[in-house]
N, C-alpha and C. Protein backbone atom coordinates (compact mmCIF):
# COMPACT_ATOMS: atom_id res chain seq x y z
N UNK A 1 -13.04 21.54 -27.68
CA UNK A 1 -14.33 21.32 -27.07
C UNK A 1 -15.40 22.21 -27.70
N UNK A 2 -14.81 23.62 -27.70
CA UNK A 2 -16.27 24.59 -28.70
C UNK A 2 -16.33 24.33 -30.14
N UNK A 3 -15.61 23.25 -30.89
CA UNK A 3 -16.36 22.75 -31.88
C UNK A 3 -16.98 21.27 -31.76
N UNK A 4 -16.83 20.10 -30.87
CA UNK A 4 -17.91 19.83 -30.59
C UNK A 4 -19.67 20.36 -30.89
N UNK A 5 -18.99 21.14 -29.27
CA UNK A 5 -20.06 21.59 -28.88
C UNK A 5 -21.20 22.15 -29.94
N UNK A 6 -20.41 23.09 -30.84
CA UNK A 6 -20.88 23.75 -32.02
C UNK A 6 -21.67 22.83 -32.72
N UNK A 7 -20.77 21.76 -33.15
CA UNK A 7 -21.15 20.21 -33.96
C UNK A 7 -22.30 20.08 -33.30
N UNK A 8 -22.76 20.27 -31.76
CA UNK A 8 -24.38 19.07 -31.15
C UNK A 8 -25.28 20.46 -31.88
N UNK A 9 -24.55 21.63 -31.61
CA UNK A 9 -25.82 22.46 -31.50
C UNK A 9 -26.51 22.35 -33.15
N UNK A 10 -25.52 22.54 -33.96
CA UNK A 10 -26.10 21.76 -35.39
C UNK A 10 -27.02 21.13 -35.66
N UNK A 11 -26.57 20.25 -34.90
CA UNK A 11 -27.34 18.83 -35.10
C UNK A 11 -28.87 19.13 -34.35
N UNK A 12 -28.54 19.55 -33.11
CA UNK A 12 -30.16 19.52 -32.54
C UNK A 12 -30.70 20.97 -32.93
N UNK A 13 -30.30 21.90 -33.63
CA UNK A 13 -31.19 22.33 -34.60
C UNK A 13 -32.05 21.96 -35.41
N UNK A 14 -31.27 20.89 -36.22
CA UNK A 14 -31.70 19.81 -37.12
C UNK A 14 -32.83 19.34 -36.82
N UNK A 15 -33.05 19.10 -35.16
CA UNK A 15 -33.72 18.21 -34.55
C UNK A 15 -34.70 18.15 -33.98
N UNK A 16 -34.64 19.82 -33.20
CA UNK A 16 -35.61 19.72 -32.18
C UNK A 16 -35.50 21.52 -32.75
N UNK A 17 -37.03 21.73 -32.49
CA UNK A 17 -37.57 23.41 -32.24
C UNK A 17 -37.13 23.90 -31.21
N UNK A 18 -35.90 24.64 -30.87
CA UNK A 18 -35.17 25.38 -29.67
C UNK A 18 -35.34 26.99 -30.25
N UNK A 19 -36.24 27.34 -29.06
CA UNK A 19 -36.95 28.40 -29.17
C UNK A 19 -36.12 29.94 -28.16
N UNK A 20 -35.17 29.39 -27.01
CA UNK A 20 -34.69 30.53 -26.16
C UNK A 20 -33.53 29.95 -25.85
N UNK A 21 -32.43 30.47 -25.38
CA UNK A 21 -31.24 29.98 -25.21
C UNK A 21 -31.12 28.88 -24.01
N UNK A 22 -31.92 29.14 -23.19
CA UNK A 22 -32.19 28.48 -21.71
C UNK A 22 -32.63 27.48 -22.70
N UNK A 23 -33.64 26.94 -23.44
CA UNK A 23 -34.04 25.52 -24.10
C UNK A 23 -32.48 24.90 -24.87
N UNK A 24 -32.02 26.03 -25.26
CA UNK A 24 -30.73 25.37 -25.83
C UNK A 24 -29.76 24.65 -24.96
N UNK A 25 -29.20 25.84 -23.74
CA UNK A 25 -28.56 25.14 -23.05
C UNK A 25 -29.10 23.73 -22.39
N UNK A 26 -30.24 24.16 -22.11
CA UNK A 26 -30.79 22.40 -21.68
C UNK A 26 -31.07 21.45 -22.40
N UNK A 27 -30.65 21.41 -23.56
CA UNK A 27 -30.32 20.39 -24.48
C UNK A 27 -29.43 19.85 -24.48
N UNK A 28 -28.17 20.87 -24.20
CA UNK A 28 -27.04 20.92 -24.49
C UNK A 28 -26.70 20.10 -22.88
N UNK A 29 -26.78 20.08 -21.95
CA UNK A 29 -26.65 19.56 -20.64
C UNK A 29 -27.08 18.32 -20.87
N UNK A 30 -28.28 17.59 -21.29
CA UNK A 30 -28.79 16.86 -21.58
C UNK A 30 -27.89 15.29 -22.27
N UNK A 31 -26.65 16.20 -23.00
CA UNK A 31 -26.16 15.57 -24.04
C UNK A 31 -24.97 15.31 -23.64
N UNK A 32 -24.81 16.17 -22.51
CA UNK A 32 -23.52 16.01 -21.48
C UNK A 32 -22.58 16.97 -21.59
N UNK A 33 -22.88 18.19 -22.06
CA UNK A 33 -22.33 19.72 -22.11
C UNK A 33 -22.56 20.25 -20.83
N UNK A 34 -21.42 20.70 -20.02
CA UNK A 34 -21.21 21.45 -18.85
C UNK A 34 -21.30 22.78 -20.02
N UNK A 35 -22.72 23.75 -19.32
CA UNK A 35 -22.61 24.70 -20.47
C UNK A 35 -23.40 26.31 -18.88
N UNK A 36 -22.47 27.10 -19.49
CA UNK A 36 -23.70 28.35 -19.04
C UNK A 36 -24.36 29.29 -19.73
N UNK A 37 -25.02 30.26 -19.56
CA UNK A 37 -26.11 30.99 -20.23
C UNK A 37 -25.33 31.46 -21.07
N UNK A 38 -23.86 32.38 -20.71
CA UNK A 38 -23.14 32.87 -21.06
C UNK A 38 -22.43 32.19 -22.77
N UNK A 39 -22.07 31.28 -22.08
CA UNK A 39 -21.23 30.21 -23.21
C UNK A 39 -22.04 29.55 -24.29
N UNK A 40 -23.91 29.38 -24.25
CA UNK A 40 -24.46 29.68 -25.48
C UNK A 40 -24.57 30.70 -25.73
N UNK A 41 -24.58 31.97 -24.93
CA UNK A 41 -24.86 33.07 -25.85
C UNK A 41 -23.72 33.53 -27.06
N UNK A 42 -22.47 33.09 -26.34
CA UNK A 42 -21.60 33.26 -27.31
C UNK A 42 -21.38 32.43 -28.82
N UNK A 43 -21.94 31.06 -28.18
CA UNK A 43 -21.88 30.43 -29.79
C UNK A 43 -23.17 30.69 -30.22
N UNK A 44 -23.90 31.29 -30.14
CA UNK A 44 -25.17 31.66 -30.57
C UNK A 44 -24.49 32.89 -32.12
N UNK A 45 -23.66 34.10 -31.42
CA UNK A 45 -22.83 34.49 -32.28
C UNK A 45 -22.00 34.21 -32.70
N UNK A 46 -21.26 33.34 -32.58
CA UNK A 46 -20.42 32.82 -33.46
C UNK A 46 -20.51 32.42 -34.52
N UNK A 47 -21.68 31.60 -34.18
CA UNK A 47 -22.21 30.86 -35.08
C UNK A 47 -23.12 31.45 -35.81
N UNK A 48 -23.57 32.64 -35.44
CA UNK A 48 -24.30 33.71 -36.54
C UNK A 48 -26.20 32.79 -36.67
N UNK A 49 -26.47 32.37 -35.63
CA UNK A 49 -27.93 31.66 -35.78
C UNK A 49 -28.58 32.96 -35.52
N UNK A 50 -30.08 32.75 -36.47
CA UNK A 50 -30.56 33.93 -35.65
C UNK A 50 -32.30 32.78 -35.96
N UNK A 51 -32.89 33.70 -35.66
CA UNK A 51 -34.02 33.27 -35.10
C UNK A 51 -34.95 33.72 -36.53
N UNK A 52 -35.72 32.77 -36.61
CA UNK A 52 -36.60 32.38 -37.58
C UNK A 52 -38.22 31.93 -37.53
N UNK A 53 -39.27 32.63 -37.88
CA UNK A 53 -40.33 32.18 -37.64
C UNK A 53 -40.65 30.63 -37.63
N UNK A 54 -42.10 29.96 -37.37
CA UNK A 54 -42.25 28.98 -38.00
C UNK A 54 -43.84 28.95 -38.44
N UNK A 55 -44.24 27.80 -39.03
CA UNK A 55 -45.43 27.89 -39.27
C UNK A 55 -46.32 27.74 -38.39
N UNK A 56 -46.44 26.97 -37.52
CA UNK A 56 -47.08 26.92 -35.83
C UNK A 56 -47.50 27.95 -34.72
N UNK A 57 -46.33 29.32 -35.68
CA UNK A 57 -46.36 30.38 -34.26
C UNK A 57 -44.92 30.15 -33.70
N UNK A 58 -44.48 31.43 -33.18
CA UNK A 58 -43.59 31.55 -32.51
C UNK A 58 -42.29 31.84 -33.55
N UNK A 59 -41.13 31.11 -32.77
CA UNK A 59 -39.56 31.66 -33.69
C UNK A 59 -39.24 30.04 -33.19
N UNK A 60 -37.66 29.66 -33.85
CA UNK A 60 -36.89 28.82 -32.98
C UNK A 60 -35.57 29.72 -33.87
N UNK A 61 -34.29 28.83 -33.11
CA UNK A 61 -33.23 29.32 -33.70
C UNK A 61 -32.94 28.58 -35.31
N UNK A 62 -31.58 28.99 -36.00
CA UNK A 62 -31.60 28.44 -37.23
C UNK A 62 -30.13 29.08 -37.43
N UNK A 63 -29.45 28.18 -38.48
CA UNK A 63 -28.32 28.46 -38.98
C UNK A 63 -28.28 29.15 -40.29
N UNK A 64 -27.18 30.41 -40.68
CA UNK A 64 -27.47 31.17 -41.72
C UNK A 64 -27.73 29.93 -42.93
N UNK A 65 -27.96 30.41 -44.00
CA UNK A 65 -28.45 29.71 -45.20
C UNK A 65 -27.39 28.95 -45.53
N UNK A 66 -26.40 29.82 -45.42
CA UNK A 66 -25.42 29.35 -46.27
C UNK A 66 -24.28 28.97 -45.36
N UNK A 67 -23.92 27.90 -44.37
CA UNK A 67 -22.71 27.58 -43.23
C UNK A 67 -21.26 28.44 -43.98
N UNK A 68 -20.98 28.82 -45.41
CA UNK A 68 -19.51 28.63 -46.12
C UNK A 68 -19.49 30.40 -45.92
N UNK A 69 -20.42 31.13 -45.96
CA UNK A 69 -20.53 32.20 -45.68
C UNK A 69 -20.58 33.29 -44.33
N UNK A 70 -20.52 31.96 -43.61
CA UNK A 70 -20.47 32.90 -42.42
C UNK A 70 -19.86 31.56 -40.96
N UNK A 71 -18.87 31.66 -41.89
CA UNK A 71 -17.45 30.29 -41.01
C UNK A 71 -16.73 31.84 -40.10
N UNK A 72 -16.03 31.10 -38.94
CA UNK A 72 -15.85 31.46 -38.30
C UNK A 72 -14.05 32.47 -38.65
N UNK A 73 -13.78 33.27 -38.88
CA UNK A 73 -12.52 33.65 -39.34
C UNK A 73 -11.14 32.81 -39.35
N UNK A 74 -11.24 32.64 -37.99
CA UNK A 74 -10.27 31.89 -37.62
C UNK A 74 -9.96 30.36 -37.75
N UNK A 75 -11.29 29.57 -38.13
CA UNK A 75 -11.47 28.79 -38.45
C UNK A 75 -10.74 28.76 -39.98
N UNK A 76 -11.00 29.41 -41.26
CA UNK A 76 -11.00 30.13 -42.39
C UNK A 76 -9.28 29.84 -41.67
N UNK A 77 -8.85 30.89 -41.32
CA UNK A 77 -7.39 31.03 -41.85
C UNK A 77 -7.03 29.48 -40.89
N UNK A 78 -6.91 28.76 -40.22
CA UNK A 78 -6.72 27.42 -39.85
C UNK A 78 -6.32 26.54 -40.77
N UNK A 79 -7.83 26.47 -41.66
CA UNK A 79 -7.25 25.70 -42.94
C UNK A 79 -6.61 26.05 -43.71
N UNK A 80 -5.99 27.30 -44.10
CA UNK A 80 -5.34 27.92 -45.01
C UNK A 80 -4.64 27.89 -44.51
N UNK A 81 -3.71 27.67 -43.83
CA UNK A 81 -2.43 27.82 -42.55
C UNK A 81 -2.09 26.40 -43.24
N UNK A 82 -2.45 25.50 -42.96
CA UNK A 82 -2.10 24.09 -43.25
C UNK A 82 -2.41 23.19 -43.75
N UNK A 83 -3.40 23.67 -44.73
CA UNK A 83 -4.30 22.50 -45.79
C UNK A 83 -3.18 22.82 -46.89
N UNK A 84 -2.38 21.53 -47.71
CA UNK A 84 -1.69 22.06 -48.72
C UNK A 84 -2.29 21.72 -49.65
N UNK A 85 -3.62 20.52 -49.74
CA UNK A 85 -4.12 19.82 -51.27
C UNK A 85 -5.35 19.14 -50.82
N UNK A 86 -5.83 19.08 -51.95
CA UNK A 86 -7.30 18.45 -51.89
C UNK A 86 -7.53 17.99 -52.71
N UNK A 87 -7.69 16.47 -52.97
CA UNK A 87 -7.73 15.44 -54.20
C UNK A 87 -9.10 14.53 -54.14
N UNK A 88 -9.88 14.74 -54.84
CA UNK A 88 -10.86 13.22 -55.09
C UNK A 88 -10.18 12.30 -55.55
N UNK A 89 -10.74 11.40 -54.92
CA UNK A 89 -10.12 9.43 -54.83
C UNK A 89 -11.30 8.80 -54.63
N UNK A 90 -11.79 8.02 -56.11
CA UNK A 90 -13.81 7.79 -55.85
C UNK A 90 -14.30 8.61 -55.48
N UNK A 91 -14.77 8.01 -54.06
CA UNK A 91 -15.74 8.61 -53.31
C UNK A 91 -15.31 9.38 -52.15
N UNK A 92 -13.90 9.09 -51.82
CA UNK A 92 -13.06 9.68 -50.95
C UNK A 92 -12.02 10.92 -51.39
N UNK A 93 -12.04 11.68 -50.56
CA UNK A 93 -11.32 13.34 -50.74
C UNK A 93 -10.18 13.10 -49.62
N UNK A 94 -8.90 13.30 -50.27
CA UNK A 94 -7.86 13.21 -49.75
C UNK A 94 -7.54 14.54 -49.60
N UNK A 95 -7.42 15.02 -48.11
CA UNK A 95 -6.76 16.52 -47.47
C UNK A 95 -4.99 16.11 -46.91
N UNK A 96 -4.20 16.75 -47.94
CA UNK A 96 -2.85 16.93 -47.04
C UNK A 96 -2.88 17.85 -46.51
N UNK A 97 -1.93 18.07 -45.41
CA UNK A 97 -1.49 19.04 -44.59
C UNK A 97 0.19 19.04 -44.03
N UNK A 98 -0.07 20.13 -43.44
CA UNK A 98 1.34 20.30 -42.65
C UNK A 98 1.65 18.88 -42.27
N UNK A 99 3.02 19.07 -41.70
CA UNK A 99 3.31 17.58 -40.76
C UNK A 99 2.73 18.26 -39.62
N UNK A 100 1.91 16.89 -38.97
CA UNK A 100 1.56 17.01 -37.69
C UNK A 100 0.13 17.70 -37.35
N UNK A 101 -0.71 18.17 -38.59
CA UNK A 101 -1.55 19.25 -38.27
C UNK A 101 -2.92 18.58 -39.05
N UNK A 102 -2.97 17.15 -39.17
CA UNK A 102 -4.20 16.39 -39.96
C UNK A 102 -4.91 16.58 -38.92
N UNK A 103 -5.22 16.55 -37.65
CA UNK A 103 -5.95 16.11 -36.40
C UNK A 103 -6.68 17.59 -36.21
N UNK A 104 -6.07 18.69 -36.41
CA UNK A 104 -6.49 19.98 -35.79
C UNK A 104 -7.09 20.42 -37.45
N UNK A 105 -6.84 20.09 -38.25
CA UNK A 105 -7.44 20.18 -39.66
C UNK A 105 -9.00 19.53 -39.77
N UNK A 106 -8.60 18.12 -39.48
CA UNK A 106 -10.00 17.32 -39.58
C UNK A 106 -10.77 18.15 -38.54
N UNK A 107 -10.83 18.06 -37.22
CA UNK A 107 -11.74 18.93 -36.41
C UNK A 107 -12.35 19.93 -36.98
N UNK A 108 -11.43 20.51 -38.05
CA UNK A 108 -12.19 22.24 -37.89
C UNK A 108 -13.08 21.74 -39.40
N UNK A 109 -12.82 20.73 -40.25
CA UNK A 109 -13.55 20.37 -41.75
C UNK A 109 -15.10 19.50 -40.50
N UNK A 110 -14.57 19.10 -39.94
CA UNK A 110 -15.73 18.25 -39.13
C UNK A 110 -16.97 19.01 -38.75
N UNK A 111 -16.40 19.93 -38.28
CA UNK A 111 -17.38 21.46 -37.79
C UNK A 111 -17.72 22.16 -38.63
N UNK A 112 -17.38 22.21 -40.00
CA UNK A 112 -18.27 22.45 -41.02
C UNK A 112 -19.33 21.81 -41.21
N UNK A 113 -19.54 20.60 -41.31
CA UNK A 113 -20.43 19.74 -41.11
C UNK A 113 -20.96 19.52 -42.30
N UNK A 114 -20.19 19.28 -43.20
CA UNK A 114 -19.86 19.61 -44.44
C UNK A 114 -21.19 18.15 -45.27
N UNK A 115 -22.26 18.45 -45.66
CA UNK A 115 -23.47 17.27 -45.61
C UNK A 115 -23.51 16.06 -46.66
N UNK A 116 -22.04 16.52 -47.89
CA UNK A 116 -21.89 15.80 -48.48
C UNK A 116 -20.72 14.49 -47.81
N UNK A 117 -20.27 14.48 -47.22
CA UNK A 117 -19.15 13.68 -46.20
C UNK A 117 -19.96 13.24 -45.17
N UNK A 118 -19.65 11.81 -45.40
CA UNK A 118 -20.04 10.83 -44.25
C UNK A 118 -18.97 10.78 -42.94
N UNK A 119 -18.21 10.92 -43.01
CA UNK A 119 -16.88 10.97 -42.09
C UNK A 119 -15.22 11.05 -42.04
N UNK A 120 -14.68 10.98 -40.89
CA UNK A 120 -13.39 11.35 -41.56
C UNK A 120 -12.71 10.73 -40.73
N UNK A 121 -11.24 10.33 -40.98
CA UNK A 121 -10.28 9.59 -40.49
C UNK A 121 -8.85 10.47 -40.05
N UNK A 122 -8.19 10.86 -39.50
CA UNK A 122 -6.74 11.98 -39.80
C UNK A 122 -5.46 11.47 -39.63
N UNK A 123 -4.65 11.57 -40.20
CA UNK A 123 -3.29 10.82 -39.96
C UNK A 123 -2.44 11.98 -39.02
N UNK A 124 -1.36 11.82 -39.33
CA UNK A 124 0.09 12.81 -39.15
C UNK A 124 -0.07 14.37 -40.11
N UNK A 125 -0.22 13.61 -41.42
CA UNK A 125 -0.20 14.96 -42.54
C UNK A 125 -1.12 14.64 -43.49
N UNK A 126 -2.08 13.90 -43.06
CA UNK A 126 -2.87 13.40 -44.12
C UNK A 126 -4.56 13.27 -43.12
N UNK A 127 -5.57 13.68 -44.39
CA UNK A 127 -7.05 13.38 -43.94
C UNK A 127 -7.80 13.02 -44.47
N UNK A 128 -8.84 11.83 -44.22
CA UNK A 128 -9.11 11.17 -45.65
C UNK A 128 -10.81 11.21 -45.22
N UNK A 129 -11.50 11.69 -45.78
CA UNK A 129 -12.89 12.06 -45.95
C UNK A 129 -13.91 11.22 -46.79
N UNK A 130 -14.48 10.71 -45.98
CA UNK A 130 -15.38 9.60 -46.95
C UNK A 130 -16.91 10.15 -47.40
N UNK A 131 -17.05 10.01 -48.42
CA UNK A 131 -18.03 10.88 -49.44
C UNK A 131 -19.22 10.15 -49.46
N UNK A 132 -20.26 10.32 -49.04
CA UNK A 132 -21.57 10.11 -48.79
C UNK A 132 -21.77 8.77 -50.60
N UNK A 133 -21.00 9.81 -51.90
CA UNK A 133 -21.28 8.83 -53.17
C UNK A 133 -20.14 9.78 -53.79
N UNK A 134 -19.81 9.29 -54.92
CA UNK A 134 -18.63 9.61 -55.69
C UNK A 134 -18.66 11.45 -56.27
N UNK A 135 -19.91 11.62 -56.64
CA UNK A 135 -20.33 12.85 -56.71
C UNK A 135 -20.25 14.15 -55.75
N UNK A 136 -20.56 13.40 -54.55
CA UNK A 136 -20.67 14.19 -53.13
C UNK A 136 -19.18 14.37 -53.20
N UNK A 137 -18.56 13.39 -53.20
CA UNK A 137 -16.73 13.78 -52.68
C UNK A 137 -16.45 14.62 -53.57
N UNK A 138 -17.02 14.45 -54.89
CA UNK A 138 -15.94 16.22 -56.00
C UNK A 138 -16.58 16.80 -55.38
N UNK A 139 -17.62 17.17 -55.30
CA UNK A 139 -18.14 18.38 -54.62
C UNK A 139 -17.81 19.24 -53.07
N UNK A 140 -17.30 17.82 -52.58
CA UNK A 140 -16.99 18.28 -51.34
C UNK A 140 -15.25 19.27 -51.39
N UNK A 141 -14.63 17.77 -52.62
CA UNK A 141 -13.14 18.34 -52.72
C UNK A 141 -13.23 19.66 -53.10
N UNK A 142 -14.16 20.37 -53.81
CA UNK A 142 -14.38 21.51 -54.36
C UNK A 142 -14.49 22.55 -54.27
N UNK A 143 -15.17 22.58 -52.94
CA UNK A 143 -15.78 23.58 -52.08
C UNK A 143 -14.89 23.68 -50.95
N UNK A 144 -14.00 22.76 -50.53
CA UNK A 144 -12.69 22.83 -49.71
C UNK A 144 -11.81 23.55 -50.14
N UNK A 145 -11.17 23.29 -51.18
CA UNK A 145 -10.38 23.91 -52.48
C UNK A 145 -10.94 25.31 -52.31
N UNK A 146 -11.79 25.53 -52.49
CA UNK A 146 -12.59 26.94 -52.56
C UNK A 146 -11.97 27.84 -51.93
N UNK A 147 -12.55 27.20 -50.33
CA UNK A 147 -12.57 27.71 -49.63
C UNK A 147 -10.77 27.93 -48.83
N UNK A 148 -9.98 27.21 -48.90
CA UNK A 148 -9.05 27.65 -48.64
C UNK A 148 -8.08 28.40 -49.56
N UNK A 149 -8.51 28.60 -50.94
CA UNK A 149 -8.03 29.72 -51.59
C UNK A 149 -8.78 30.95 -51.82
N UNK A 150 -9.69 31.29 -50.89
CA UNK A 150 -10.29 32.62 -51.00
C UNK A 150 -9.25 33.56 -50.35
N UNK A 151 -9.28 34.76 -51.07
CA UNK A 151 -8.26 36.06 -50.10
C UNK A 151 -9.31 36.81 -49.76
């Protein structure tokens, strides 16, 4: 559920100027998140947003520059736990995994929110990632790869 959740707050970053956590959570209710003050404040850090001027006046929130730099640890060792390969196929990036562990894999690549990937499908031991264009998927396979062989 807290990557969902993580996933809307993304998105209505994207979306809307959310200026105090109370505007967040009431977005977040809005969208059908049973949420308290508490439980954004925490993905507020988790998620490492911090607050950013704008040109209008004022701040809203914002996600670091870089999402690959400031992933959640545990997230990080997740995929490294059970991602065994990462293949471009066209436009599609093929993720194996453990047996049994495509479903809890795709979730946590999902919550990257990874902008070159249009979506994803998960098997048993297999996850198949569909690439916005043929280019986007190496890039995506790439930066997966990356990222689960960093020490």
């Amino acid at each position: 559920m807290k990557e969902k959740r993580q996933a809307a707050i993304r998105k209505l970053l994207r979306e809307k100027r959310i200026q105090t956590q109370e505007e967040l959570a009431e977005s977040l209710r809005e969208i059908g998140f049973q949420v308290t003050q508490a439980t954004v404040s925490r993905d507020i850090r988790e998620m490492r947003l911090r607050k950013i001027s704008v040109q209008e006046g004022g701040y809203r929130y914002a996600e670091p520059e870089n999402n690959w730099n400031g992933l959640d640890e545990r997230l990080v060792r997740l995929l490294r736990d059970c991602v065994v390969n990462t293949e471009c196929a066209g436009q599609m990036v093929v993720v194996k995994t453990m047996s049994g562990a495509a479903a809890t894999a795709a979730e946590a690549l999902d919550s990257l929110d990874i902008p070159e990937i249009a979506g994803s499908i998960a098997g048993d031991n297999t996850i198949l990632l569909v690439g916005r264009d043929h280019g986007m998927a190496q890039n995506a396979a790439k930066r997966i790869a990356e990222l689960i062989k960093r020490g």
